[in-house]
Structures are given as structure tokens and as C-alpha cells.
C-alpha atoms as a PDB file:
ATOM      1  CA  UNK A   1       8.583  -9.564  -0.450  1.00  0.00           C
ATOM      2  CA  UNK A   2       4.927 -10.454   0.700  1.00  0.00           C
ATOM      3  CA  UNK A   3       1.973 -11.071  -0.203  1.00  0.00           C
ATOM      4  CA  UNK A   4      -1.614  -8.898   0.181  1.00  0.00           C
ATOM      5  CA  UNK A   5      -4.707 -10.255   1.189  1.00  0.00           C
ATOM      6  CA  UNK A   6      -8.220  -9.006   1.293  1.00  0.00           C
ATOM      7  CA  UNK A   7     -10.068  -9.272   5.049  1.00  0.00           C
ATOM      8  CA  UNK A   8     -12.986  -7.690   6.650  1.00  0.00           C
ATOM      9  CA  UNK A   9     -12.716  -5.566   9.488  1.00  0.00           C
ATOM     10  CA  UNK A  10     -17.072  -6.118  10.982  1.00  0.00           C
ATOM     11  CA  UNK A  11     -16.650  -4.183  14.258  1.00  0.00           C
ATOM     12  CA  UNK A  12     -15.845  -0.952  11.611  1.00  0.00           C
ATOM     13  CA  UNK A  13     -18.078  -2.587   8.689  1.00  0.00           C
ATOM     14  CA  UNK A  14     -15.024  -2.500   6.100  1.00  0.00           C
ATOM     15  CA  UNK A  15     -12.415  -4.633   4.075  1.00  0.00           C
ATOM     16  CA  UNK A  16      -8.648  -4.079   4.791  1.00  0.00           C
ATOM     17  CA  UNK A  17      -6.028  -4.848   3.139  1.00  0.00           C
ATOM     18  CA  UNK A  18      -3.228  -7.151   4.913  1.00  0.00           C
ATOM     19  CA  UNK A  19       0.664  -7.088   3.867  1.00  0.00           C
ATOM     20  CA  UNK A  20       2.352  -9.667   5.113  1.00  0.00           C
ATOM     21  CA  UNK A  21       6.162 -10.101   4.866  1.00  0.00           C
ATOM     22  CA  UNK A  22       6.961 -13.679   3.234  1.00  0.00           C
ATOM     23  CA  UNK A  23       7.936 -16.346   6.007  1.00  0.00           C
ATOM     24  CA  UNK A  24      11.010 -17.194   3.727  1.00  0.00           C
ATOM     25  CA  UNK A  25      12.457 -13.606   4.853  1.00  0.00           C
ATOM     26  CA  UNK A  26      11.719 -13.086   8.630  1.00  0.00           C
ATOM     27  CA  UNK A  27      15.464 -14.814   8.950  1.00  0.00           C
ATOM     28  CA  UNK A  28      16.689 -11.766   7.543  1.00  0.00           C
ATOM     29  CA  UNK A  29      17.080  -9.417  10.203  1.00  0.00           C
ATOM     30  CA  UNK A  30      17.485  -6.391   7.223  1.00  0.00           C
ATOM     31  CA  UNK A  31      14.001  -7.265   5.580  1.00  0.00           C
ATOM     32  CA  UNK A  32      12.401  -7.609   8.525  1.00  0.00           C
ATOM     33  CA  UNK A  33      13.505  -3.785   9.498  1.00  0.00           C
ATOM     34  CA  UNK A  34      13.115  -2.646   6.066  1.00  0.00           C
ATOM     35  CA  UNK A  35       9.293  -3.956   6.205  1.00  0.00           C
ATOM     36  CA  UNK A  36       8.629  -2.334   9.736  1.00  0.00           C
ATOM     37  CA  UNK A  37      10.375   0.875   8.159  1.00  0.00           C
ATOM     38  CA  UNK A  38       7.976   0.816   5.055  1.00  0.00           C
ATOM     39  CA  UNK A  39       5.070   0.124   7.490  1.00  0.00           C
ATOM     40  CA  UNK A  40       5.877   3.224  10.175  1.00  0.00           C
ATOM     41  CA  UNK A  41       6.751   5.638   7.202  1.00  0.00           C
ATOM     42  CA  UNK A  42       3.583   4.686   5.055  1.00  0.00           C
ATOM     43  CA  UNK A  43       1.062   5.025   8.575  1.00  0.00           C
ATOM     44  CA  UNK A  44       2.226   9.030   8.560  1.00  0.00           C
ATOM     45  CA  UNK A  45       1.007   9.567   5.119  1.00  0.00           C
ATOM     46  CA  UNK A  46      -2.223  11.233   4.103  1.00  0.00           C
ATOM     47  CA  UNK A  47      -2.485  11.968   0.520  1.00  0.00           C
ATOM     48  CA  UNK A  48      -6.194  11.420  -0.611  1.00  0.00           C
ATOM     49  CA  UNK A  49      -4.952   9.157  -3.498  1.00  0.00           C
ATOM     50  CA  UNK A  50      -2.554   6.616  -0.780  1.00  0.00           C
ATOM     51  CA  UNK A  51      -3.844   4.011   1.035  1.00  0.00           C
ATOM     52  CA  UNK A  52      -3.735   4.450   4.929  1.00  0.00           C
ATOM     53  CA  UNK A  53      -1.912   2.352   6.959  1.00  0.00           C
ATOM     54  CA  UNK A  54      -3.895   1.499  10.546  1.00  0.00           C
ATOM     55  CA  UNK A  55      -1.902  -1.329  12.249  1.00  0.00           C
ATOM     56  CA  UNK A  56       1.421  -2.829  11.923  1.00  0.00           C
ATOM     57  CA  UNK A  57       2.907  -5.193  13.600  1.00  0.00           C
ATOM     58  CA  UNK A  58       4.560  -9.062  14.628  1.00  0.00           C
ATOM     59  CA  UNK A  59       3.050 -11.618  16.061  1.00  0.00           C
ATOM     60  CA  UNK A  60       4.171 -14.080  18.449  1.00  0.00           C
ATOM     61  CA  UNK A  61       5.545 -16.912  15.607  1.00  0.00           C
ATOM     62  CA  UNK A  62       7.184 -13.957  13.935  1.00  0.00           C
ATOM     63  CA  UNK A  63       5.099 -13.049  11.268  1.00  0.00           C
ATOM     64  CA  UNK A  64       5.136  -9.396  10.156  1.00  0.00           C
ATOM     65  CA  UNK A  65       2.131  -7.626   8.561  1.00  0.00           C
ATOM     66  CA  UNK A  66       0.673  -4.204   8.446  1.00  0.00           C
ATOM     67  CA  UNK A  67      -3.335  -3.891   7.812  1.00  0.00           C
ATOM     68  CA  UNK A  68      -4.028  -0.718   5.258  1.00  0.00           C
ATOM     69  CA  UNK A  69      -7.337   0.590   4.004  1.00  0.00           C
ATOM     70  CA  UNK A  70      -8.864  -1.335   0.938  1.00  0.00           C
ATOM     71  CA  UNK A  71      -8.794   0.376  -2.293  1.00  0.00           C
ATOM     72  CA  UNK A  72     -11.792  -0.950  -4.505  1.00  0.00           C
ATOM     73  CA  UNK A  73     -11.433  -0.559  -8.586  1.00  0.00           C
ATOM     74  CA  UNK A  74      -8.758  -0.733 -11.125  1.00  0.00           C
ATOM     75  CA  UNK A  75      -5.586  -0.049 -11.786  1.00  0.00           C
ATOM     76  CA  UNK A  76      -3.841   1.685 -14.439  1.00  0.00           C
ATOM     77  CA  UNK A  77      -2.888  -1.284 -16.865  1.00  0.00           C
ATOM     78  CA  UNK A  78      -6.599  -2.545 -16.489  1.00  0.00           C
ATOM     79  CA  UNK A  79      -7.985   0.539 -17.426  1.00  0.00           C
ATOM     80  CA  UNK A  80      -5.610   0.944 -20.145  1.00  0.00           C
ATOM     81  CA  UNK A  81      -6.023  -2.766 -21.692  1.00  0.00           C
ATOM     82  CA  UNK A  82     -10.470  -2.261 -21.269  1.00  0.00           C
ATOM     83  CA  UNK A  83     -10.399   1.435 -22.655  1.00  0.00           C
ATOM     84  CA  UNK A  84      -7.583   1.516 -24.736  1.00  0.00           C
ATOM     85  CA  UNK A  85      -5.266   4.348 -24.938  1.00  0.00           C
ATOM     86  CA  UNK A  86      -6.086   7.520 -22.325  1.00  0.00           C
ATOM     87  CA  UNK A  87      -7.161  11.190 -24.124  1.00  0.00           C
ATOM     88  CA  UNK A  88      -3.971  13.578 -22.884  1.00  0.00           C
ATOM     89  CA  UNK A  89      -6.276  15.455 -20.535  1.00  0.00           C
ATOM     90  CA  UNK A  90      -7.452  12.577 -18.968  1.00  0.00           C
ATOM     91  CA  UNK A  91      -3.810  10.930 -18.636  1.00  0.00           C
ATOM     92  CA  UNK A  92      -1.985  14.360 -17.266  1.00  0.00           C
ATOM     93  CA  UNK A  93      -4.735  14.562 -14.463  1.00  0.00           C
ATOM     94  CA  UNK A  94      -3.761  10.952 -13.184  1.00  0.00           C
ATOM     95  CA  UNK A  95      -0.392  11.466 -13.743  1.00  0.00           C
ATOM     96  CA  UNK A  96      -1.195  14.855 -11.326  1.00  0.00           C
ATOM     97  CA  UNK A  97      -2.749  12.574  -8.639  1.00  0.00           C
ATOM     98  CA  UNK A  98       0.425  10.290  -8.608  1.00  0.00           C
ATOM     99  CA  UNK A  99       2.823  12.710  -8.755  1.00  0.00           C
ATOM    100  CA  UNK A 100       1.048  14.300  -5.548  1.00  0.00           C
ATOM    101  CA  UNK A 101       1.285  10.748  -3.910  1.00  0.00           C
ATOM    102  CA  UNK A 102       4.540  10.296  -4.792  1.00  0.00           C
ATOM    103  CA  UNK A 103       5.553  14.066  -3.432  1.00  0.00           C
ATOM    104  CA  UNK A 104       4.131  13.241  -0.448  1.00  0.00           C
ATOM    105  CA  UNK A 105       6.022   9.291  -0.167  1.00  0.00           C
ATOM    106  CA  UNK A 106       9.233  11.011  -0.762  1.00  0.00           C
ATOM    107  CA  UNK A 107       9.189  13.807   1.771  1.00  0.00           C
ATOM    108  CA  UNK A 108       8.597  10.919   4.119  1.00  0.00           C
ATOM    109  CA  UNK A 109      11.121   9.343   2.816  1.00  0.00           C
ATOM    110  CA  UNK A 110       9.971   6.408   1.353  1.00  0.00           C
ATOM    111  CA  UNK A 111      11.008   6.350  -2.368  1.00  0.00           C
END
């Protein structure tokens, strides 16, 4: 629906990451909601392994975005296709840390 972009935030000496919701969709009154809705829910969340949310927002032509904390490193598939397959432990204490993150998303009622 978007795109994410990488930005520095120098008055808090960080990077952020920026959502923003596709131009091609801002005619679409439901998106539009839907993204604000994802935005609000995700900004209440505080699960050491999701990214915060600090601002969302629209500005004046429209445009949509929400500006969320910067996660340096890998993902899963990365890891997975450098290292090759994951040792059990190693693989049920990730799936642990998402399953925690996704607890928390769903009480909030975002998945």
C-alpha cells in the first residue's frame, strides 16, 4: 500500500523509518482510514521486539505517513539464505519473540 523510507531525525541523533501511503490510494476514502487505523493502533504498542510508532499524520497535499523507529539488521529470510538452516533452539526462541509481538498486535487489534 506504501512505501518505507529511511530518514534521519538530527535534533534526536537517529534514523526513522517513514511509511507513506501510495498517492495512487489517498482517493480511497477506506485506505486512507485503514492506514490512519494501522498507524493509531501500532503507536500504543510496546513489545521490545515492535517497532514504535512516534508520529502519524497528513499533510496539506494529502499525503499520509507515519514515522516509526528504525530497526537496523536482518531479517529472517536473510539470515536464513547467509546461515543456512536455524538449530531448533535457536529457531523456537525467535519464533518466542514473534509470537510475543504478535500477542501483543492482536490484543490491540491489529491482526
Amino acid at each position: 500500500m506504501g512505501a518505507v523510507y529511511k530518514a534521519d531525525q538530527p535534533d534526536m541523533n537517529r534514523h526513522v523509518a517513514i511509511k507513506i501511503l501510495h498517492p495512487r490510494y489517498l482517493s480511497r476514502a477506506d485506505l486512507v482510514s485503514r492506514f490512519r487505523r494501522e498507524a493509531r493502533a501500532m503507536s500504543h504498542l510496546s513489545h521490545p521486539n515492535t517497532a514504535r510508532v512516534f508520529l502519524y499524520g497528513q499533510l496539506d497535499d494529502g499525503a499520509c505517513y507515519f514515522v516509526m523507529e528504525y530497526l537496523e539488521g536482518r531479517n529472517l529470510a536473510q539470515v536464513v539464505r547467509a546461515e543456512g538452516p536455524m538449530e531448533p533452539r535457536r529457531a523456537c526462541r525467535i519464533m518466542a519473540q514473534v509470537c510475543g509481538a504478535l500477542d501483543e498486535a492482536h490484543r490491540g487489534g491489529i491482526v
